[in-house]
C-alpha atoms as a PDB file:
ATOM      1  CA  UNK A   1       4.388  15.754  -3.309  1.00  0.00           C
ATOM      2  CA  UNK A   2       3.389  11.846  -4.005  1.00  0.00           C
ATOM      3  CA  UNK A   3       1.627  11.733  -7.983  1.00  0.00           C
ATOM      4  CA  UNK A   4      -0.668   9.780  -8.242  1.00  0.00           C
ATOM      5  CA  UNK A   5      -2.346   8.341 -11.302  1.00  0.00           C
ATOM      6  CA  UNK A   6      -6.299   6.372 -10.931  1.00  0.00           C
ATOM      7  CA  UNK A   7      -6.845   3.401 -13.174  1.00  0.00           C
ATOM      8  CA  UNK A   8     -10.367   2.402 -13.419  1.00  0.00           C
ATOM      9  CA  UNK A   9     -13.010   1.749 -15.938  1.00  0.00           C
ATOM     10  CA  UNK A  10     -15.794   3.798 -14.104  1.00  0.00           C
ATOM     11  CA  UNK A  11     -15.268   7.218 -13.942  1.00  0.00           C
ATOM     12  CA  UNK A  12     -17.303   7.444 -10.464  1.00  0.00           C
ATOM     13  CA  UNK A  13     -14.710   5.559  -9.012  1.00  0.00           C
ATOM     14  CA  UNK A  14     -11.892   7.431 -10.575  1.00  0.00           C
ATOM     15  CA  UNK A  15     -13.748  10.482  -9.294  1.00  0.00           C
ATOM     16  CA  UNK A  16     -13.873   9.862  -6.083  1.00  0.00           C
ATOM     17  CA  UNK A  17     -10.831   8.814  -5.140  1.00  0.00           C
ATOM     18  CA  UNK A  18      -9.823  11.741  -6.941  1.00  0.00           C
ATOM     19  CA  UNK A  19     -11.448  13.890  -4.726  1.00  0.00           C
ATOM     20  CA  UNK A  20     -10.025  12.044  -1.417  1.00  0.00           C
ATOM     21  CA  UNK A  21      -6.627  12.079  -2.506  1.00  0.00           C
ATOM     22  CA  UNK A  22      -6.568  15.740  -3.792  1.00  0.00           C
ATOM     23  CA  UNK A  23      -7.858  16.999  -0.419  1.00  0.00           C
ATOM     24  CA  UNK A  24      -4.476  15.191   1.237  1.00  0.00           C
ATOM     25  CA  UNK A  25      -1.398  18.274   1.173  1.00  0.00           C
ATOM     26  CA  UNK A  26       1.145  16.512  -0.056  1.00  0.00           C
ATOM     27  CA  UNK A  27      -0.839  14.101  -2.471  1.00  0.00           C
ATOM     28  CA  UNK A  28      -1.781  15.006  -5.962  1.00  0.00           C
ATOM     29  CA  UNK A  29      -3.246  12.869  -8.324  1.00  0.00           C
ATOM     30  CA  UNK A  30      -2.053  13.384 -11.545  1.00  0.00           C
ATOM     31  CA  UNK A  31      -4.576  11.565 -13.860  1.00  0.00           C
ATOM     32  CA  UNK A  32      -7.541   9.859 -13.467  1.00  0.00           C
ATOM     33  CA  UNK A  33      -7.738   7.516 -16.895  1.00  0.00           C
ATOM     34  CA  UNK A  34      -9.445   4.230 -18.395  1.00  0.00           C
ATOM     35  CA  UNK A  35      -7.261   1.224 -18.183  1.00  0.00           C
ATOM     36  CA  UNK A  36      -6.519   1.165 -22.364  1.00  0.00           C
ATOM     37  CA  UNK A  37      -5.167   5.062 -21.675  1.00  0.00           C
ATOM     38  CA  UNK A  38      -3.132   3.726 -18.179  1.00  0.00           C
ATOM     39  CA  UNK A  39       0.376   2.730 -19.865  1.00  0.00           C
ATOM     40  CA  UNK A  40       0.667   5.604 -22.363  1.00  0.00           C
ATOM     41  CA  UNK A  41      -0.315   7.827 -19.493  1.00  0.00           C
ATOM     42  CA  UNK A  42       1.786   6.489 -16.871  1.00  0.00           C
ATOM     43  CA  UNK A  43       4.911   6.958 -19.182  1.00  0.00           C
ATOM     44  CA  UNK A  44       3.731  10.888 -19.743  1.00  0.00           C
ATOM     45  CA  UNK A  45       3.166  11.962 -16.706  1.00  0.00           C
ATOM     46  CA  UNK A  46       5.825   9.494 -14.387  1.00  0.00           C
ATOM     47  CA  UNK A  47       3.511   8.925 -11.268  1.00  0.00           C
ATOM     48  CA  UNK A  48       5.034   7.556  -7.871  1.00  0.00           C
ATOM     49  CA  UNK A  49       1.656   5.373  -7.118  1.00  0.00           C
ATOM     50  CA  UNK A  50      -0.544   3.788  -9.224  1.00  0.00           C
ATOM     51  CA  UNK A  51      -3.913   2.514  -8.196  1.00  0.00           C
ATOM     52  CA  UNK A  52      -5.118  -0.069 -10.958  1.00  0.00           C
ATOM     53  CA  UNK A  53      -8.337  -1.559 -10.598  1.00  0.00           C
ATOM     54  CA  UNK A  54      -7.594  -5.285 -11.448  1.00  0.00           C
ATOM     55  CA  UNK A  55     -10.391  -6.084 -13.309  1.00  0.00           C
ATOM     56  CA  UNK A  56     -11.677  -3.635 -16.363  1.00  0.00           C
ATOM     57  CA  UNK A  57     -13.731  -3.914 -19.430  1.00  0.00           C
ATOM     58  CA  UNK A  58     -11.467  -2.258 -21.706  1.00  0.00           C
ATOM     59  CA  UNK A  59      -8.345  -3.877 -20.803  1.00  0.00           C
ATOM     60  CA  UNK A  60      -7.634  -6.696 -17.586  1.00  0.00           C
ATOM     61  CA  UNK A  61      -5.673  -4.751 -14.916  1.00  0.00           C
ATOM     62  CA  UNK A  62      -3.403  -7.577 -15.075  1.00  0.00           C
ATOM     63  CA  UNK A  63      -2.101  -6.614 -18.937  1.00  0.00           C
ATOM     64  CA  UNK A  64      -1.971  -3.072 -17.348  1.00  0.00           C
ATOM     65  CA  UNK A  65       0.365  -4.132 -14.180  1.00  0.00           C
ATOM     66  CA  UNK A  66       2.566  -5.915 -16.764  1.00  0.00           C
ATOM     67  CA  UNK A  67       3.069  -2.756 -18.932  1.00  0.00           C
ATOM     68  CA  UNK A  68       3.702  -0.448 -15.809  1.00  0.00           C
ATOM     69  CA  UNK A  69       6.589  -2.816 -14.856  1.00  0.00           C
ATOM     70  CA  UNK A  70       8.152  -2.456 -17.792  1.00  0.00           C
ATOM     71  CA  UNK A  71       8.921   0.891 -18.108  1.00  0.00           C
ATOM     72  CA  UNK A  72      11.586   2.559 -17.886  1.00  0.00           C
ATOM     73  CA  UNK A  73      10.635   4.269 -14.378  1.00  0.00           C
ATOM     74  CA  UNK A  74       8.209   1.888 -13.104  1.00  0.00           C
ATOM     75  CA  UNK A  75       5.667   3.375 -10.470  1.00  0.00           C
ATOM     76  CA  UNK A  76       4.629   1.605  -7.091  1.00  0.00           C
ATOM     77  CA  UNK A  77       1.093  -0.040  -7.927  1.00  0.00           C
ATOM     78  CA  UNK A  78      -1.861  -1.163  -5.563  1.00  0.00           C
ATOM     79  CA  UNK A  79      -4.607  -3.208  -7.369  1.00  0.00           C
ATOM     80  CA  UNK A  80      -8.156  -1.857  -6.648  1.00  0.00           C
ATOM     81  CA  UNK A  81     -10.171  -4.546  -5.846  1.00  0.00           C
ATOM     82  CA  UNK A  82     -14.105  -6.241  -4.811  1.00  0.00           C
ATOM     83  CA  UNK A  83     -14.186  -9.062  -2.114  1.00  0.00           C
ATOM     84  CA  UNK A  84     -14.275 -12.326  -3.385  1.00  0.00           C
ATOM     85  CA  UNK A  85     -11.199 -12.135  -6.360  1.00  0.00           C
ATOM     86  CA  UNK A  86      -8.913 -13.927  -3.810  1.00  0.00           C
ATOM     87  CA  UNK A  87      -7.270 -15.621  -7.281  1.00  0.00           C
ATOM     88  CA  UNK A  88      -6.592 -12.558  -9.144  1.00  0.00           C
ATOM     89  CA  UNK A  89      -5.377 -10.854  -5.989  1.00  0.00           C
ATOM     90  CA  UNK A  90      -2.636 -14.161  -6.123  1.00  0.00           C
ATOM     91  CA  UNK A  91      -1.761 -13.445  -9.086  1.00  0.00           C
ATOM     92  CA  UNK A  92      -1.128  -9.657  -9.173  1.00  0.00           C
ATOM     93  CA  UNK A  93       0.792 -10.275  -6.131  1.00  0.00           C
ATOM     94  CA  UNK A  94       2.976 -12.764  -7.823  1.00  0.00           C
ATOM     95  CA  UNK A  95       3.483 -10.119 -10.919  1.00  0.00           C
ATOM     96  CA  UNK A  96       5.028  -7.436  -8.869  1.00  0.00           C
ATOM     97  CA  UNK A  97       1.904  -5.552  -7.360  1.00  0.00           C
ATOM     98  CA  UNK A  98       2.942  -3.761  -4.008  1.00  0.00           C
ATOM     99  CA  UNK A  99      -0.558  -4.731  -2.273  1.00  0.00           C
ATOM    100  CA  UNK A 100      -4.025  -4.226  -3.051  1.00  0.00           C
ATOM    101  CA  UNK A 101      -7.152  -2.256  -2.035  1.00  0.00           C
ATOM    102  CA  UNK A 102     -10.779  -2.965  -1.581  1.00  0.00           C
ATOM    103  CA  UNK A 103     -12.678  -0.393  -3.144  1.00  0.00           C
ATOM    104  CA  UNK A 104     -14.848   0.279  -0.521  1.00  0.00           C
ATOM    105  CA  UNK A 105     -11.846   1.715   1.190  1.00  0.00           C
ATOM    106  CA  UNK A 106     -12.247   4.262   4.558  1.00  0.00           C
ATOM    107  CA  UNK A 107     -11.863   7.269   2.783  1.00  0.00           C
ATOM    108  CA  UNK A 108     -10.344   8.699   5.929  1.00  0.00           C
ATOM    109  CA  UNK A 109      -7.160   5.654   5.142  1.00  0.00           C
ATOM    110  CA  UNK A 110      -6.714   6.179   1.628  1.00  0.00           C
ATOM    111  CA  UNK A 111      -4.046   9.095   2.045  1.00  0.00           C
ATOM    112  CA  UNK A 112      -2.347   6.778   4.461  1.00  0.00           C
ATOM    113  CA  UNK A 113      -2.185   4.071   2.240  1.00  0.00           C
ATOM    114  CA  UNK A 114      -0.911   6.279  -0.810  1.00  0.00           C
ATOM    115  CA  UNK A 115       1.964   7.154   1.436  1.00  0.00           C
ATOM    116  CA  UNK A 116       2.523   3.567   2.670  1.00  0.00           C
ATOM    117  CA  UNK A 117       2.809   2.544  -1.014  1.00  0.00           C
ATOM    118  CA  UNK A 118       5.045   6.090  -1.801  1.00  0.00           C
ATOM    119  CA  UNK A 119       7.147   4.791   1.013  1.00  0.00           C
ATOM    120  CA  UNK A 120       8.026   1.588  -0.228  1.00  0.00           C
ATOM    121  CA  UNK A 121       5.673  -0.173   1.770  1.00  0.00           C
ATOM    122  CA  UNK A 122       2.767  -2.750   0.590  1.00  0.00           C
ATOM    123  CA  UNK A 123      -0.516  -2.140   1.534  1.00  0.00           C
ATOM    124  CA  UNK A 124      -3.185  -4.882   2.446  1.00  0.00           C
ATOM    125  CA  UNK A 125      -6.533  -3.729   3.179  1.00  0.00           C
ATOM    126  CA  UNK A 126      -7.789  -4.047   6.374  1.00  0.00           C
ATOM    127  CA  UNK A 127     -10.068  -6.699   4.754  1.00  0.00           C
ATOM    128  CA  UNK A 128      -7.314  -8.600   3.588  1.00  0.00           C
ATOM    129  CA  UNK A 129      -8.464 -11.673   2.308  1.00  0.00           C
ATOM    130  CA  UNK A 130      -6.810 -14.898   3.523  1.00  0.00           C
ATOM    131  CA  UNK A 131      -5.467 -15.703  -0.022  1.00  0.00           C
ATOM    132  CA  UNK A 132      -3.668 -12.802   0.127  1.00  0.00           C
ATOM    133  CA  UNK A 133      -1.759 -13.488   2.771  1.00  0.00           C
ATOM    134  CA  UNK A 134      -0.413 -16.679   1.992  1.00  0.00           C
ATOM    135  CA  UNK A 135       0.532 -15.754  -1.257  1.00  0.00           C
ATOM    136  CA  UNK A 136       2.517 -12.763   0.277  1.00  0.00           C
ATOM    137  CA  UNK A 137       4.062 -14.827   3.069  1.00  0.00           C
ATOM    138  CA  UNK A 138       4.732 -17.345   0.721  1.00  0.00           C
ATOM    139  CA  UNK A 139       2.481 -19.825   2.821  1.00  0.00           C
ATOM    140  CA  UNK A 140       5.012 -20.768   4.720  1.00  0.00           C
ATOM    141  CA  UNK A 141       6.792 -20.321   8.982  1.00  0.00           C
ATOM    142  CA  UNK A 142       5.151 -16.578   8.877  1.00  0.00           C
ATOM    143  CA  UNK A 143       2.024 -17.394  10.071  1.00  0.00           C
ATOM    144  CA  UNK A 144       2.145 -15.329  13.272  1.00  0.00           C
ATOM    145  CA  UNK A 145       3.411 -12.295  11.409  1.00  0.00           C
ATOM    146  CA  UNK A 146       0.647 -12.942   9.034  1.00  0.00           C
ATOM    147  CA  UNK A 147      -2.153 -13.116  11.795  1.00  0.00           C
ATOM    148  CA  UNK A 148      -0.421  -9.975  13.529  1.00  0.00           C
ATOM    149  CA  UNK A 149      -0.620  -7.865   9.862  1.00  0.00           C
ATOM    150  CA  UNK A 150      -3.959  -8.641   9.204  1.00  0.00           C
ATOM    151  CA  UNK A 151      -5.117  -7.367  13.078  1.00  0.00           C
ATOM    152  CA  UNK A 152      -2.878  -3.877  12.122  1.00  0.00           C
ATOM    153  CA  UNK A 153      -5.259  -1.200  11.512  1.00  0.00           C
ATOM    154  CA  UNK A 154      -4.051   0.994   7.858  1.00  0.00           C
ATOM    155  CA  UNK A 155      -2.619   3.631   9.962  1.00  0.00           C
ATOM    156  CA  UNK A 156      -0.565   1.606  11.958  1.00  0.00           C
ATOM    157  CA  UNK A 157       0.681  -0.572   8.898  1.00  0.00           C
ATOM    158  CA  UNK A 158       1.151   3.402   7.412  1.00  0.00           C
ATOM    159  CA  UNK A 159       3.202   4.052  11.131  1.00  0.00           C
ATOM    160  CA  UNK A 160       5.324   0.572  10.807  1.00  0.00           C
ATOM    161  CA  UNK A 161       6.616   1.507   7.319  1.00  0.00           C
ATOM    162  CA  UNK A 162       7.832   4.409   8.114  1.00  0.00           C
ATOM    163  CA  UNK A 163       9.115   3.135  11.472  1.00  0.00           C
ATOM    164  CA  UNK A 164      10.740   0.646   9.354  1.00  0.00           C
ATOM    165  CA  UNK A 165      12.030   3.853   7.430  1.00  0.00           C
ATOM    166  CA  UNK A 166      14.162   4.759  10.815  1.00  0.00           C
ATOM    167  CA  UNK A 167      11.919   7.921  11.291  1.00  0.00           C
ATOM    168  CA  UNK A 168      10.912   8.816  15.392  1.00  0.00           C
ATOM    169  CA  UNK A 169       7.380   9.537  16.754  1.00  0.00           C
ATOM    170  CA  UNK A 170       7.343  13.075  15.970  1.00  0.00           C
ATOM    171  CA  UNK A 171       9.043  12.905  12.433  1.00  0.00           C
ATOM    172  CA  UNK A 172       6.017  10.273  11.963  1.00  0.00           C
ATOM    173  CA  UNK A 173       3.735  12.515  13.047  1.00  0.00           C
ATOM    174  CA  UNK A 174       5.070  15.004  10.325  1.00  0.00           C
ATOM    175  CA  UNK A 175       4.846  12.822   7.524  1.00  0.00           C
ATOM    176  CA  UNK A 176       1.144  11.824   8.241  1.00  0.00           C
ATOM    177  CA  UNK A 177      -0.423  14.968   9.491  1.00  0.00           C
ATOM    178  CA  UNK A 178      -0.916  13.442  12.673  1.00  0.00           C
ATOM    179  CA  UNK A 179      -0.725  14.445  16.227  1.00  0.00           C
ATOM    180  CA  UNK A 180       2.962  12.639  17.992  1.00  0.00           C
ATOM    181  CA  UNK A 181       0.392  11.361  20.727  1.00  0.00           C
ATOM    182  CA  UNK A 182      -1.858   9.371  18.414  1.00  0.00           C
ATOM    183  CA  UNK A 183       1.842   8.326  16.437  1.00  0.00           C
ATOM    184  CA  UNK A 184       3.015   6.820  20.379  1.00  0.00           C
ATOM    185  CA  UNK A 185      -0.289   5.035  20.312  1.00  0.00           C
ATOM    186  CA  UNK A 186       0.271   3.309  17.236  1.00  0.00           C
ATOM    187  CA  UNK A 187       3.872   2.209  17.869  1.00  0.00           C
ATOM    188  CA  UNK A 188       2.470   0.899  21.031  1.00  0.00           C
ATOM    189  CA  UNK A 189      -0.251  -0.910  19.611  1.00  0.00           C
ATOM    190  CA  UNK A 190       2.287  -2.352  17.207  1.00  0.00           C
ATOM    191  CA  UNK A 191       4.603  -3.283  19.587  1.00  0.00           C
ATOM    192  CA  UNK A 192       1.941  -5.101  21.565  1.00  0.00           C
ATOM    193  CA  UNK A 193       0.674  -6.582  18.596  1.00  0.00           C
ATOM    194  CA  UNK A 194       3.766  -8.294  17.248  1.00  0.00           C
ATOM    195  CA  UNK A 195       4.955  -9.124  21.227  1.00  0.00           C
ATOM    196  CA  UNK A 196       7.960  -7.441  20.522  1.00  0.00           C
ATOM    197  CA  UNK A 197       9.916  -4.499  23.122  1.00  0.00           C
ATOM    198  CA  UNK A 198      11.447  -2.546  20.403  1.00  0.00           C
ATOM    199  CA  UNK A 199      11.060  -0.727  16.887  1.00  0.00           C
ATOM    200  CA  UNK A 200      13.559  -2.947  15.254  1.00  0.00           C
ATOM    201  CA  UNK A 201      11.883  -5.799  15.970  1.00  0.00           C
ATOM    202  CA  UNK A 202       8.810  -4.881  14.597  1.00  0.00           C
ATOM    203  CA  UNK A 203       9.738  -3.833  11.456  1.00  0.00           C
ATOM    204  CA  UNK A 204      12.045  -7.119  10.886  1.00  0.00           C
ATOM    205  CA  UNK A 205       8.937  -9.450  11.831  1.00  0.00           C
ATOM    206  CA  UNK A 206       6.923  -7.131   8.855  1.00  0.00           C
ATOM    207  CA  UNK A 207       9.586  -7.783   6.782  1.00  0.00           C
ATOM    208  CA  UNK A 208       8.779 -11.384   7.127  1.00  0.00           C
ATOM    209  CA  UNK A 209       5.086 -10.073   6.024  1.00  0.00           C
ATOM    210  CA  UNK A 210       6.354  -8.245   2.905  1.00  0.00           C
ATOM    211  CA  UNK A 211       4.997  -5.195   4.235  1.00  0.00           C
ATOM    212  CA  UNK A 212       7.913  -3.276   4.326  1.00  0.00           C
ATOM    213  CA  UNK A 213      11.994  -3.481   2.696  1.00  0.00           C
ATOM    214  CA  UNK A 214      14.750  -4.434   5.459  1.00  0.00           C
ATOM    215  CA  UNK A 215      14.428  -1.160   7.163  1.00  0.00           C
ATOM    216  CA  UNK A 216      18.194   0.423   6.120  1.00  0.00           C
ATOM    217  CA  UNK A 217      21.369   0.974   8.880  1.00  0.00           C
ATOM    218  CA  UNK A 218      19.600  -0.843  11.708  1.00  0.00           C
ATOM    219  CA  UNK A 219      21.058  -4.706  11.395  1.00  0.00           C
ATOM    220  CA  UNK A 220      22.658  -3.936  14.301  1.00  0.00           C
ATOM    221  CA  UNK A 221      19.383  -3.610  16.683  1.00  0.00           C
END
């Protein structure tokens, strides 16, 4: 089960994605809390994800992120984000953020996403803003793998993390609740995306994206 805690000022928002994320099997979230209650929380209750909206009333999401990382157990966290805050996106990025969402989110992705992040993957919404990008690439040789990230759907950035991960079609399948015929869809669109023949492949040139860890016993090919 992936715990989950919701950091956001409005309590709509913290609602909702409540309500998305319970409805997922093997997602629970946890706590749904104000960012001044996030840190004190977060040590409590020891969450695997956090999703921290980046800019709050209370307290700026980017005084939150800091006192995540410095627990003792630090939790993966995506900032939850509005188009147009391409700078604090930079930042956040820069601080030790593993991605960030746009709240307007498919709900229908979220789960996918919390599992993505769970995994040890970082999660760029599908409306990832340029900025973004460059400041996860580093701005620098990447730029095809950066242009090939930003065309991945969620799911298939959920798919290549987990390919990444060493797991096969159906054990994919499994692990998002999805049929092993949408999964071989995926890994082909993938594939076809990053003009690569193989799994390996793949996941190194995401690598170069920071969307996923060196995937682990596969340096070999």
């Amino acid at each position: 089960m992936i715990r989950v805690l919701v950091v956001d000022d409005e309590a709509l928002i913290r609602k909702g994605f409540q309500h998305i994320l319970d409805a997922a099997q093997d997602i629970e979230v946890a706590a749904a809390v104000p960012g001044s209650q996030a840190v004190q929380v977060a040590q409590e209750i020891c969450p695997d994800v956090v999703l921290l909206d980046i800019r709050m009333p209370d307290v700026d999401g980017l005084t939150v992120l800091a006192g995540l990382r410095r627990l003792s157990h630090p939790p993966v966290v995506a900032m939850l984000v509005t188009i147009g805050m391409d700078e604090h996106v930079a930042t956040a990025l820069r601080s030790g953020a593993a991605g960030f969402l746009l709240k307007d989110t498919d709900p229908e992705q979220l789960p996918f996403l919390v599992r993505t992040l769970a995994a040890g993957g970082t999660v760029l919404s599908s409306k990832v803003t340029r900025t973004g990008v460059d400041v996860c690439l580093n701005a620098g040789p990447q730029e095809p793998a950066a242009r090939s990230l930003v065309r991945l759907t969620d799911r298939e950035r959920a798919v290549l993390v987990l390919i990444g991960e060493g797991l096969s079609n159906s054990d994919i399948a499994t692990r998002m609740h999805l049929s092993t015929s949408t999964v071989k869809d995926d890994v082909s669109a993938i594939l076809t995306e990053f003009k690569v023949d193989g799994r390996v492949q793949a996941s190194r040139n995401a690598e170069g994206a920071c969307l996923l860890k060196p995937p682990r016993d596969q340096e070999g090919g």
